[in-house]
N, C-alpha and C. Protein backbone atom coordinates (compact mmCIF):
# COMPACT_ATOMS: atom_id res chain seq x y z
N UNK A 1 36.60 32.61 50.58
CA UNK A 1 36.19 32.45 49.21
C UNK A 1 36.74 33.65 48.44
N UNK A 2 37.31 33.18 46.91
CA UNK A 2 38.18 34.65 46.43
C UNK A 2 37.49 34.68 45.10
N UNK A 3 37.77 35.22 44.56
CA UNK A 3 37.55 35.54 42.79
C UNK A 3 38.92 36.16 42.53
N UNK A 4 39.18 35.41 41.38
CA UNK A 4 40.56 35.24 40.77
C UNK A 4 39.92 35.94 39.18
N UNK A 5 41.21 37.03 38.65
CA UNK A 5 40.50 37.14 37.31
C UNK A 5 42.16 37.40 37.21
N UNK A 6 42.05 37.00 35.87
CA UNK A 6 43.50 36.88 34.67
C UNK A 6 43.78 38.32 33.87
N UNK A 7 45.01 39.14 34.23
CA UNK A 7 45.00 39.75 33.68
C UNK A 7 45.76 40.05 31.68
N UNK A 8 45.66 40.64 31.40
CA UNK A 8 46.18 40.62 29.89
C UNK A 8 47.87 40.09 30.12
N UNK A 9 48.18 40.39 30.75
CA UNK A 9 49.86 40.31 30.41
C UNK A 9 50.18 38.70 31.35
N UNK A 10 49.07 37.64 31.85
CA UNK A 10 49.32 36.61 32.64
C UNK A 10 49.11 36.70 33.95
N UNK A 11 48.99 37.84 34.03
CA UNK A 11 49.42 37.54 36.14
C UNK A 11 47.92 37.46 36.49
N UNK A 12 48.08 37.73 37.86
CA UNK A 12 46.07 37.73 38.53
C UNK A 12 45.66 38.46 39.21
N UNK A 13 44.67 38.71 39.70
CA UNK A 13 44.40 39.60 40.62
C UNK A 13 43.29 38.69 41.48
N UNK A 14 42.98 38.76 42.82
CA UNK A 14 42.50 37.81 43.56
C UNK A 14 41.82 39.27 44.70
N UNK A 15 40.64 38.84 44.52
CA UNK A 15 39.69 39.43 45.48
C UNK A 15 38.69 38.79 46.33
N UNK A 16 38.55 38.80 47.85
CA UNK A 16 37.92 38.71 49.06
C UNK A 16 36.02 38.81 48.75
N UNK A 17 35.42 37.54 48.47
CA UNK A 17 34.10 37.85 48.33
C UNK A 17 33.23 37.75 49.06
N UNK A 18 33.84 37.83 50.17
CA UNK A 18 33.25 38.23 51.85
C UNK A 18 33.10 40.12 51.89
N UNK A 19 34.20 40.83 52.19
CA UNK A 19 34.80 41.68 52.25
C UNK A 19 34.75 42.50 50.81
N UNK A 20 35.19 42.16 49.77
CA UNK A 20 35.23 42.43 48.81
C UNK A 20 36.18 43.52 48.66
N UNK A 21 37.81 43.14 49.36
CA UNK A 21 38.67 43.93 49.34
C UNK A 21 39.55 43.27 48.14
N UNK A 22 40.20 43.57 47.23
CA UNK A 22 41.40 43.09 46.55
C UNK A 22 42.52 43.21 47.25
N UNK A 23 42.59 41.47 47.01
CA UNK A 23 43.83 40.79 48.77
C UNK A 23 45.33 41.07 47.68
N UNK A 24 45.02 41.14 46.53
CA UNK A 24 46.31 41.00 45.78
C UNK A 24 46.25 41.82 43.94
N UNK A 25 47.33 42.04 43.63
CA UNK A 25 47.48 42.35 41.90
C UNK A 25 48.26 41.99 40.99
N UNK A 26 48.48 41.72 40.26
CA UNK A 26 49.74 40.91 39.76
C UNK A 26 50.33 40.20 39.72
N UNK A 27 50.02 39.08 40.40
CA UNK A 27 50.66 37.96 41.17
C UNK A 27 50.61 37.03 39.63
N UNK A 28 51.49 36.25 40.17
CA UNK A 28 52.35 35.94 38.87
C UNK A 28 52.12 34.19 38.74
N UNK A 29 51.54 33.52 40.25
CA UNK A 29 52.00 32.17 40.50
C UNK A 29 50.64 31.56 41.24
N UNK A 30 50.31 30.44 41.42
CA UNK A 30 49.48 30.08 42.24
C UNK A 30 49.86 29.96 43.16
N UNK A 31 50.92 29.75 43.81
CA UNK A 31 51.60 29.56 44.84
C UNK A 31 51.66 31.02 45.92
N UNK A 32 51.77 31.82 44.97
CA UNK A 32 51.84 33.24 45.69
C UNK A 32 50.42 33.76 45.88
N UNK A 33 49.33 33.06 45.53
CA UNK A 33 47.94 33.84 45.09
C UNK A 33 47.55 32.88 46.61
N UNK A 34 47.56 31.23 46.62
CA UNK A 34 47.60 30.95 48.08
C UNK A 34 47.70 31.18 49.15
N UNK A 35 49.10 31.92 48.90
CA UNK A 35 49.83 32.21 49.96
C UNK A 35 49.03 33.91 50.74
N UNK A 36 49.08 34.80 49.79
CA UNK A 36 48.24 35.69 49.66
C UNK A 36 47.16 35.54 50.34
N UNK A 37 46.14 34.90 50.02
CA UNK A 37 44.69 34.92 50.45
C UNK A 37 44.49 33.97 51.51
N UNK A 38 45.73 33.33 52.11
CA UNK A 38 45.80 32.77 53.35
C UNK A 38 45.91 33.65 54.64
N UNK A 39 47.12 34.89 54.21
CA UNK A 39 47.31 35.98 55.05
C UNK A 39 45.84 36.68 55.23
N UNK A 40 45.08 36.68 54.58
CA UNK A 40 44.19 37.90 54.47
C UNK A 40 43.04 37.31 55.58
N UNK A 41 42.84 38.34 56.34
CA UNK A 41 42.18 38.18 57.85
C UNK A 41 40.55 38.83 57.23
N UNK A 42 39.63 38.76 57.03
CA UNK A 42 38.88 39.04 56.71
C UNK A 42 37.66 39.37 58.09
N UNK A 43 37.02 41.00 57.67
CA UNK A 43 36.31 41.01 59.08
C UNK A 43 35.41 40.42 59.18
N UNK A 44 34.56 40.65 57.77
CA UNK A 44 33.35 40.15 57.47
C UNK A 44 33.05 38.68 57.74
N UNK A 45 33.90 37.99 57.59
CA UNK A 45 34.02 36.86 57.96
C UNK A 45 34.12 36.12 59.13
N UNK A 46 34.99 36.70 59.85
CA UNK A 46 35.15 36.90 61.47
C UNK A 46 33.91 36.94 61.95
N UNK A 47 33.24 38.33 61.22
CA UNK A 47 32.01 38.38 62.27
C UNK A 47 30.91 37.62 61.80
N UNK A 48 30.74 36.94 60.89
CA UNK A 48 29.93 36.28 60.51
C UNK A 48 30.36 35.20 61.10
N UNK A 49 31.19 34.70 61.04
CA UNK A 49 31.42 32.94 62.12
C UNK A 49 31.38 33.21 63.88
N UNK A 50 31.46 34.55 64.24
CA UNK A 50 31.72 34.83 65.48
C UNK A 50 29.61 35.12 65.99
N UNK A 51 28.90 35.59 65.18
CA UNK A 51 27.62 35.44 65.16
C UNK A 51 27.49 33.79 64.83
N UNK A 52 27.56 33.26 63.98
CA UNK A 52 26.96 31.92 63.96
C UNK A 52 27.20 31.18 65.44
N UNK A 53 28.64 31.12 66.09
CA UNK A 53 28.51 30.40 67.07
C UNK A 53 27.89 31.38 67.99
N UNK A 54 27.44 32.63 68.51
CA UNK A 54 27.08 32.73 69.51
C UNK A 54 25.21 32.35 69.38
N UNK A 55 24.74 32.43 68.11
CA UNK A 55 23.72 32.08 67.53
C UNK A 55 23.62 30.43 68.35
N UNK A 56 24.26 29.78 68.14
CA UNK A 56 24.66 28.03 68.53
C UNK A 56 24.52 28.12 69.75
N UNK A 57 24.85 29.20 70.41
CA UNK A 57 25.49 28.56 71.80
C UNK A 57 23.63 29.31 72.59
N UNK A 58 23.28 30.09 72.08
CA UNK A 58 21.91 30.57 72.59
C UNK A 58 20.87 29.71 72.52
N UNK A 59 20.88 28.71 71.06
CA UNK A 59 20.02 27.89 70.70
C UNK A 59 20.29 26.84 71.94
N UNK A 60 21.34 26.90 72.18
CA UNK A 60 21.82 25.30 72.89
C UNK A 60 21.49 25.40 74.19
N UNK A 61 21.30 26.65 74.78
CA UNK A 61 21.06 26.98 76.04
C UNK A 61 19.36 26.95 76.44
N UNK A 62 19.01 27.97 75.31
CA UNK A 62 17.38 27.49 75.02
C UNK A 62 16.84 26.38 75.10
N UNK A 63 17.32 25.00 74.25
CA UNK A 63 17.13 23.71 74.78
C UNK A 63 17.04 23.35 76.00
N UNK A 64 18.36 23.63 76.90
CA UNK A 64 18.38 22.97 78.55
C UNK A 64 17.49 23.98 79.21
């Protein structure tokens, strides 16, 4: 999930609202702002999906 804000002269700036790192500045295109925030590996995120499944897999074990 990003937040995109428009700067005065057209271009963008696109920031990580996991993380809340700025993945990019200036970017000029949507195509490049995509491309951008596709690369961006986010930890916070990682570890938040890497807790949910081990969360899953405890619940699931608890059951049997």
């Amino acid at each position: 999930m990003y937040n995109r804000t428009q700067n005065e002269n057209g271009t963008y700036n696109t920031r990580c609202l996991y993380c809340l790192l700025t993945i990019a500045t200036s970017v000029e295109t949507d195509e490049d702002l995509q491309r951008l925030e596709a690369q961006h590996i986010c930890p916070e995120r990682a570890l938040s999906e890497l807790l949910a499944k081990e969360s899953a897999i405890v619940a699931h074990a608890s059951r049997n």
